[in-house]
N, C-alpha and C. Protein backbone atom coordinates (compact mmCIF):
# COMPACT_ATOMS: atom_id res chain seq x y z
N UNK A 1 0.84 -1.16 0.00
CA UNK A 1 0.00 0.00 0.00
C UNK A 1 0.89 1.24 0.00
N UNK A 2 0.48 2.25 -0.63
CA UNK A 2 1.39 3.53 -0.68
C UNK A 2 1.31 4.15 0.58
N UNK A 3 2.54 4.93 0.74
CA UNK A 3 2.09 6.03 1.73
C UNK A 3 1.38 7.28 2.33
N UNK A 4 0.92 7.93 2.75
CA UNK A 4 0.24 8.97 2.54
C UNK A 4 0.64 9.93 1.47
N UNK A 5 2.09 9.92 1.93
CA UNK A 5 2.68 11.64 1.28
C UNK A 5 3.17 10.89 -0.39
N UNK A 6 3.14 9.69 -0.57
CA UNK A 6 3.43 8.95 -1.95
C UNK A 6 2.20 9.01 -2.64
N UNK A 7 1.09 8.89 -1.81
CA UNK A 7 -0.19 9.23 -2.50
C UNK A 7 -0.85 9.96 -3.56
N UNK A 8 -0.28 11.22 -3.34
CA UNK A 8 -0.91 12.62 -4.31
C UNK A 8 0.39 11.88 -5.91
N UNK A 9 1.33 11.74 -5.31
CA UNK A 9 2.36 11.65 -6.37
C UNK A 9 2.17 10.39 -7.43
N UNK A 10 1.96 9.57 -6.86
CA UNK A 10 1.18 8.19 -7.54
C UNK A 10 -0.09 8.88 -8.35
N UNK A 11 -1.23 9.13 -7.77
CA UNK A 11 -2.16 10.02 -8.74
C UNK A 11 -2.22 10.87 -9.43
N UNK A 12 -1.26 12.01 -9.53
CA UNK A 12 -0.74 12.53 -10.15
C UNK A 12 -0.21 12.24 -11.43
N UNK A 13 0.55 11.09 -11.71
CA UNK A 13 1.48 10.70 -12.04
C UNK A 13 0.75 9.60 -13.22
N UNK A 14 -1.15 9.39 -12.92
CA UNK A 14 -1.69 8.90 -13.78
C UNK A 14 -2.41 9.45 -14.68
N UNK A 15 -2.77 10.94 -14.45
CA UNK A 15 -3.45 11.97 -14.95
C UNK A 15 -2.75 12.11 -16.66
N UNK A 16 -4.09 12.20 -17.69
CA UNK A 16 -3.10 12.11 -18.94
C UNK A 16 -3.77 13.60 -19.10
N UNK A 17 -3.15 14.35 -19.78
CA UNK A 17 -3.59 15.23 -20.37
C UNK A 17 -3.58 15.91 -21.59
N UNK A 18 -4.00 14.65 -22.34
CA UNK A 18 -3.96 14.16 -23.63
C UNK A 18 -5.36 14.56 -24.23
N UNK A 19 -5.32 15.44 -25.22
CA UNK A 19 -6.68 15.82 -25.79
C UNK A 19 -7.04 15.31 -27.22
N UNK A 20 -8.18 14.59 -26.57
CA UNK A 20 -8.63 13.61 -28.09
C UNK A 20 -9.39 14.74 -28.89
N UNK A 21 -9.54 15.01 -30.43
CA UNK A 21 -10.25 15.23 -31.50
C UNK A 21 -11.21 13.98 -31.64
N UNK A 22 -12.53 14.99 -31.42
CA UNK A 22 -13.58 13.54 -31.69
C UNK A 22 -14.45 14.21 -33.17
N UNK A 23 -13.98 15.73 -33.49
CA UNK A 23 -14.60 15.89 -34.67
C UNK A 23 -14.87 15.02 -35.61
N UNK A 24 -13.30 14.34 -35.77
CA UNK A 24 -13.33 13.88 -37.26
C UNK A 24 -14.15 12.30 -37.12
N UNK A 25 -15.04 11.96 -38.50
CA UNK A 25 -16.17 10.87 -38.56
C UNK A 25 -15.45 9.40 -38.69
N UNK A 26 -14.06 10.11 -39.02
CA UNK A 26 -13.03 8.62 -39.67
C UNK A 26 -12.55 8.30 -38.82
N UNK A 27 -12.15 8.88 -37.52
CA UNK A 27 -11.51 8.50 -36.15
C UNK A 27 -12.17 8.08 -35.73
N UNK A 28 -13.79 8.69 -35.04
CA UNK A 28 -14.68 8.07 -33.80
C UNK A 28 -16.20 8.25 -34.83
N UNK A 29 -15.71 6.95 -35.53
CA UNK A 29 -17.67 6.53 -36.66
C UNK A 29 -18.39 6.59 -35.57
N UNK A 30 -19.77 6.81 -35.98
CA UNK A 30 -20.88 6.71 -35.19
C UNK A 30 -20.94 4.49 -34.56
N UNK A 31 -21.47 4.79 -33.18
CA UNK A 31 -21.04 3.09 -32.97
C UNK A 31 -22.76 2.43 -34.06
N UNK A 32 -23.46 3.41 -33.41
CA UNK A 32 -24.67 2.87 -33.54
C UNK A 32 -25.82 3.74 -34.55
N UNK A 33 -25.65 3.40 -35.77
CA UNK A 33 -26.33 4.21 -37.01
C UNK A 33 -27.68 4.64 -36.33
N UNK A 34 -27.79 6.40 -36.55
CA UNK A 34 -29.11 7.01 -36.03
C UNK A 34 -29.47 7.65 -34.61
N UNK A 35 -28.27 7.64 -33.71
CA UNK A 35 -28.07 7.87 -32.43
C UNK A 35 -28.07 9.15 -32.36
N UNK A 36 -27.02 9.89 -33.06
CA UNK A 36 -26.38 11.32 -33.08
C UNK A 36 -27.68 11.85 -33.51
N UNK A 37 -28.39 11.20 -34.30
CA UNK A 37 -29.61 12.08 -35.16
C UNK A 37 -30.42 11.96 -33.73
N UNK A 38 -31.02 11.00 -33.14
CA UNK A 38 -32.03 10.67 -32.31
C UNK A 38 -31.37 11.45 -30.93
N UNK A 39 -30.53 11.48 -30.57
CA UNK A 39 -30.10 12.44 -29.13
C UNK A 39 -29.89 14.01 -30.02
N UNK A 40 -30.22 14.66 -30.86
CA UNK A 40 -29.90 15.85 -31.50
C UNK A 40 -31.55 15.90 -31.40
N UNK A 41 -32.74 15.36 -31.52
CA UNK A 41 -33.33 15.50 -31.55
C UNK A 41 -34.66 15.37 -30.36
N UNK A 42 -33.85 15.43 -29.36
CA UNK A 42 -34.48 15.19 -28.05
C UNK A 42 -34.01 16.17 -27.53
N UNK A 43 -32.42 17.15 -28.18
CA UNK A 43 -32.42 18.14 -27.45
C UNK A 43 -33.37 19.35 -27.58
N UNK A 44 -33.79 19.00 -28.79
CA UNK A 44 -34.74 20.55 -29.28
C UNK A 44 -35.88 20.66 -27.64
N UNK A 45 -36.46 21.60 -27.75
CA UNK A 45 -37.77 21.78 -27.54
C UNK A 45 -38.71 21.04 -27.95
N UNK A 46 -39.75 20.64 -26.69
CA UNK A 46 -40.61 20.03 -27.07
C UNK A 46 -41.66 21.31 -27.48
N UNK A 47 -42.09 20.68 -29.04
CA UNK A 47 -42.81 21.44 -29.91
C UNK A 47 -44.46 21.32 -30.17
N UNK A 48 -45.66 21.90 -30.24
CA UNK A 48 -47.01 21.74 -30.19
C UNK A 48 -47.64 20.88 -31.00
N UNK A 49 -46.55 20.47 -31.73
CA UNK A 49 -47.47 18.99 -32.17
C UNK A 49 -47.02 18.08 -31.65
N UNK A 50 -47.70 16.72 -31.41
CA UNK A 50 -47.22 15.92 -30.69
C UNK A 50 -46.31 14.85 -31.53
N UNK A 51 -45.63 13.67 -31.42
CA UNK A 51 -45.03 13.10 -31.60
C UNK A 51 -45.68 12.33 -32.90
N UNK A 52 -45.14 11.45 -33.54
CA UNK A 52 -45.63 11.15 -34.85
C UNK A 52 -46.38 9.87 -34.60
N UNK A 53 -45.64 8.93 -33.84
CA UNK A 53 -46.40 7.69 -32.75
C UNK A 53 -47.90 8.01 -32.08
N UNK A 54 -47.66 9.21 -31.32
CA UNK A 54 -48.70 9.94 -30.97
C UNK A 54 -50.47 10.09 -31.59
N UNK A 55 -49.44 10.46 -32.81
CA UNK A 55 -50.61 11.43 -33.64
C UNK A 55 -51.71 10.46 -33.93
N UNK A 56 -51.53 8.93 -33.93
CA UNK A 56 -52.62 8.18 -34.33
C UNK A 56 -53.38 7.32 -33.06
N UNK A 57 -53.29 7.83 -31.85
CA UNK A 57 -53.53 7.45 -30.58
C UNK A 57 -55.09 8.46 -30.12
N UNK A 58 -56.08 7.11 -30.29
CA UNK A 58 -56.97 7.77 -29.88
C UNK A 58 -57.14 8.35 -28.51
N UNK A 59 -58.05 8.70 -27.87
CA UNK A 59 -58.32 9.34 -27.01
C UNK A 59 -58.48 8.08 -25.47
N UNK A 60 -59.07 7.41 -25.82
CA UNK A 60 -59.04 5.93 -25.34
C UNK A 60 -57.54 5.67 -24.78
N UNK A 61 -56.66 5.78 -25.83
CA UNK A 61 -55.70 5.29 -25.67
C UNK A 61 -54.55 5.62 -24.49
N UNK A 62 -54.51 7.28 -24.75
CA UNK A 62 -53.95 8.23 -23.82
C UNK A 62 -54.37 7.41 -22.99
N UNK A 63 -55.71 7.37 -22.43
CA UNK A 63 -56.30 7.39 -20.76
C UNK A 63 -55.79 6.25 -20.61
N UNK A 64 -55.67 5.58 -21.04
CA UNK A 64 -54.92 4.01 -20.40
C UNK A 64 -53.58 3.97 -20.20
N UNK A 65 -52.79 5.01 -21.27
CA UNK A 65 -51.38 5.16 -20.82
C UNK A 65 -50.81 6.00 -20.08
N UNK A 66 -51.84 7.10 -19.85
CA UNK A 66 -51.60 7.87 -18.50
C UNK A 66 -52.52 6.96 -17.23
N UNK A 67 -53.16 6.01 -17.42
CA UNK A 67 -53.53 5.16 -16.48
C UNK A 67 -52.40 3.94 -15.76
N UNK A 68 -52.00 3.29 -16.70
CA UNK A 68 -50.77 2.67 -16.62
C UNK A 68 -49.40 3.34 -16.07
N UNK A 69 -49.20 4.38 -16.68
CA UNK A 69 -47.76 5.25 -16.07
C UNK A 69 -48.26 5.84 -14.54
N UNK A 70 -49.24 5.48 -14.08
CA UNK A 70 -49.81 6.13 -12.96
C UNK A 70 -49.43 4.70 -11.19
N UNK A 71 -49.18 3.59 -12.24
CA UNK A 71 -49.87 2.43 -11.58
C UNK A 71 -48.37 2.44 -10.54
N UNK A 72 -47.94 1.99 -9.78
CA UNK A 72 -46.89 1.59 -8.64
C UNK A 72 -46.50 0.38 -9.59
N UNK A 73 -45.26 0.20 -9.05
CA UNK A 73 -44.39 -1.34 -9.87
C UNK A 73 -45.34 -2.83 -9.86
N UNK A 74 -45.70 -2.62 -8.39
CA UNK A 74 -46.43 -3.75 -7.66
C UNK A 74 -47.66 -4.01 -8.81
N UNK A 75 -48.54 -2.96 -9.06
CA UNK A 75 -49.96 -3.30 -9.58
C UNK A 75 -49.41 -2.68 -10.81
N UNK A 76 -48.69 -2.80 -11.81
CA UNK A 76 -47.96 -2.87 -13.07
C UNK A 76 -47.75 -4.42 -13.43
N UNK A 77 -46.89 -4.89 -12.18
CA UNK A 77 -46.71 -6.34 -12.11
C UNK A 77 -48.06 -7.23 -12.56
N UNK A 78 -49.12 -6.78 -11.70
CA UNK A 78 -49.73 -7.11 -11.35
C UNK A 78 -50.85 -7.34 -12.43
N UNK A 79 -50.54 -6.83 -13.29
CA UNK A 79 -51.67 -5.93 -14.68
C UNK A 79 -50.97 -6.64 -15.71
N UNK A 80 -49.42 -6.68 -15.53
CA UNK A 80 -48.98 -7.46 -16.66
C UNK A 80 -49.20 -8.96 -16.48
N UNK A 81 -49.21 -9.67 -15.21
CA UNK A 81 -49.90 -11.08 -14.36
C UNK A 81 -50.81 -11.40 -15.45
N UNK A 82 -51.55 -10.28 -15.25
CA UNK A 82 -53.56 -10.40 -15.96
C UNK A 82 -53.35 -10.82 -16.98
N UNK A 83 -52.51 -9.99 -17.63
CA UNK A 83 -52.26 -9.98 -19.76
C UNK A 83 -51.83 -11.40 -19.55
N UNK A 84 -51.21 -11.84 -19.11
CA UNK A 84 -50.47 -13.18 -19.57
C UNK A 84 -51.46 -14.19 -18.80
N UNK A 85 -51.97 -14.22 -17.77
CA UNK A 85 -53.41 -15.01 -17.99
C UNK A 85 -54.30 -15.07 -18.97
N UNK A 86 -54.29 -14.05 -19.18
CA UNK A 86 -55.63 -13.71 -20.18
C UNK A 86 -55.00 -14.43 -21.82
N UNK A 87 -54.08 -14.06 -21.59
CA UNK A 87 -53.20 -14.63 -23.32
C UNK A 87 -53.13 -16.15 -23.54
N UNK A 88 -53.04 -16.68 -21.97
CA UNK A 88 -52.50 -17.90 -21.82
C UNK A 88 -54.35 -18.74 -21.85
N UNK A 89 -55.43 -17.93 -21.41
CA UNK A 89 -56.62 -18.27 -21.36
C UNK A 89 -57.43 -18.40 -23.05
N UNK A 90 -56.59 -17.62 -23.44
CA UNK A 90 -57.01 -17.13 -24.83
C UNK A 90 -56.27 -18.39 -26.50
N UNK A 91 -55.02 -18.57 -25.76
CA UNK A 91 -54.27 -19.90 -26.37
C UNK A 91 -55.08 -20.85 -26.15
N UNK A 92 -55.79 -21.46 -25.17
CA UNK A 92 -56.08 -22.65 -24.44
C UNK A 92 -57.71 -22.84 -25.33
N UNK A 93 -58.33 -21.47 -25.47
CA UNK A 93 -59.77 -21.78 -26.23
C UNK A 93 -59.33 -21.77 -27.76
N UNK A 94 -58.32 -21.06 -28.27
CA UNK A 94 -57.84 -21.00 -29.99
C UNK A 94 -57.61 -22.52 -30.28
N UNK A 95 -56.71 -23.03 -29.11
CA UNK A 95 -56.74 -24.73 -29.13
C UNK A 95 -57.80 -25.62 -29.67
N UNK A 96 -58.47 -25.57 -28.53
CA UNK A 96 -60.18 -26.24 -28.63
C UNK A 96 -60.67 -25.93 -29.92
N UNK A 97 -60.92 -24.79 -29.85
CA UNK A 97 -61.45 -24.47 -31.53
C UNK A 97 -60.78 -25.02 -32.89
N UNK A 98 -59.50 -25.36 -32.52
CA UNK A 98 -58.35 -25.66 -33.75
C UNK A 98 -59.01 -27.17 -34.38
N UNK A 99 -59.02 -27.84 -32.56
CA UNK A 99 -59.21 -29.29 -32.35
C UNK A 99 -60.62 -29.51 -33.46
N UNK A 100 -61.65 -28.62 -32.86
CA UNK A 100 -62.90 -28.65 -33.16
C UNK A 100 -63.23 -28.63 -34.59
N UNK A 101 -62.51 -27.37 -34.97
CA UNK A 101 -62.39 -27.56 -36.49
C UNK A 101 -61.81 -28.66 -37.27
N UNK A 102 -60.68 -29.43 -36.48
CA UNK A 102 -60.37 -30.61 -37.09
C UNK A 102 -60.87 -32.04 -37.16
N UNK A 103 -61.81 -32.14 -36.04
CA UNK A 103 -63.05 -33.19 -36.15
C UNK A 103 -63.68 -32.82 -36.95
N UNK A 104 -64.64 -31.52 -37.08
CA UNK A 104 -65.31 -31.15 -38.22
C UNK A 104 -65.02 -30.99 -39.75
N UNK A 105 -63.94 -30.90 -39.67
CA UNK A 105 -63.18 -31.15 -41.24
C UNK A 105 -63.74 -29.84 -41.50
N UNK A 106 -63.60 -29.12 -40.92
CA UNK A 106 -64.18 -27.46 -41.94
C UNK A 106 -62.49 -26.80 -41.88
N UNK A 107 -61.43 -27.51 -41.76
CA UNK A 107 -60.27 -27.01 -42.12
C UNK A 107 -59.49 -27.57 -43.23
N UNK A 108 -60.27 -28.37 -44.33
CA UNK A 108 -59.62 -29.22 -45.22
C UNK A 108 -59.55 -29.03 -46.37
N UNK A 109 -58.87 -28.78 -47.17
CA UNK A 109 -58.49 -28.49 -48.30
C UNK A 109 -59.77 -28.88 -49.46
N UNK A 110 -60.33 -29.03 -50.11
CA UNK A 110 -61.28 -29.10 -51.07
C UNK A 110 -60.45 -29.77 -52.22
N UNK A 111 -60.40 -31.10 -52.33
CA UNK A 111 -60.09 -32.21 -53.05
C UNK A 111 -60.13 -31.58 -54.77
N UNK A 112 -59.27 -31.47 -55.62
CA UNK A 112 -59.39 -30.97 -57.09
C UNK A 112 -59.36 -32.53 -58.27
């Protein structure tokens, strides 16, 4: 372990003060195509029209996603629980019906 008064001098002594050029595009490429555009564009002002995602969001829709962003982690959890019951309830009758249609032969190709 160093000593106290060896301390500053050791840290010191790692300090670079070496100044990178990040202008140029051929040194430091973009890592991830569309980034520079997408953080350039979050710095603006937010502007009176709304977002382009937005724009086709009915009214319905808002209220459920300001309903949802409202919810605690717990009953988020809890809501996403539901969806995947409900999905998993919803697989289980598409089944039956699949079955059903395949006793009934109303899924069969029409013989040429």
């Amino acid at each position: 372990m160093a000593s106290p008064n060896g301390g500053d001098d050791f840290e010191s002594s790692l300090l670079s003060f070496e100044k990178l050029d990040r202008a140029s595009p051929d040194l430091w490429p973009e890592q991830l195509p569309g980034v520079a555009d997408f953080a350039a564009s979050c710095k603006n002002p937010i502007t009176s029209s709304p977002p382009k995602w937005m724009a086709e969001l009915e009214s319905e829709d808002i209220e459920m996603l300001k309903e949802l962003g409202s919810l605690t982690t717990a009953n988020l959890m809890e809501k996403v629980k539901g969806l995947q019951n409900l999905a998993y309830q919803l697989g289980l009758e598409e089944s039956r019906e699949m079955t059903r249609g395949k006793f009934l032969n109303i899924l069969e190709r029409p013989k040429k």
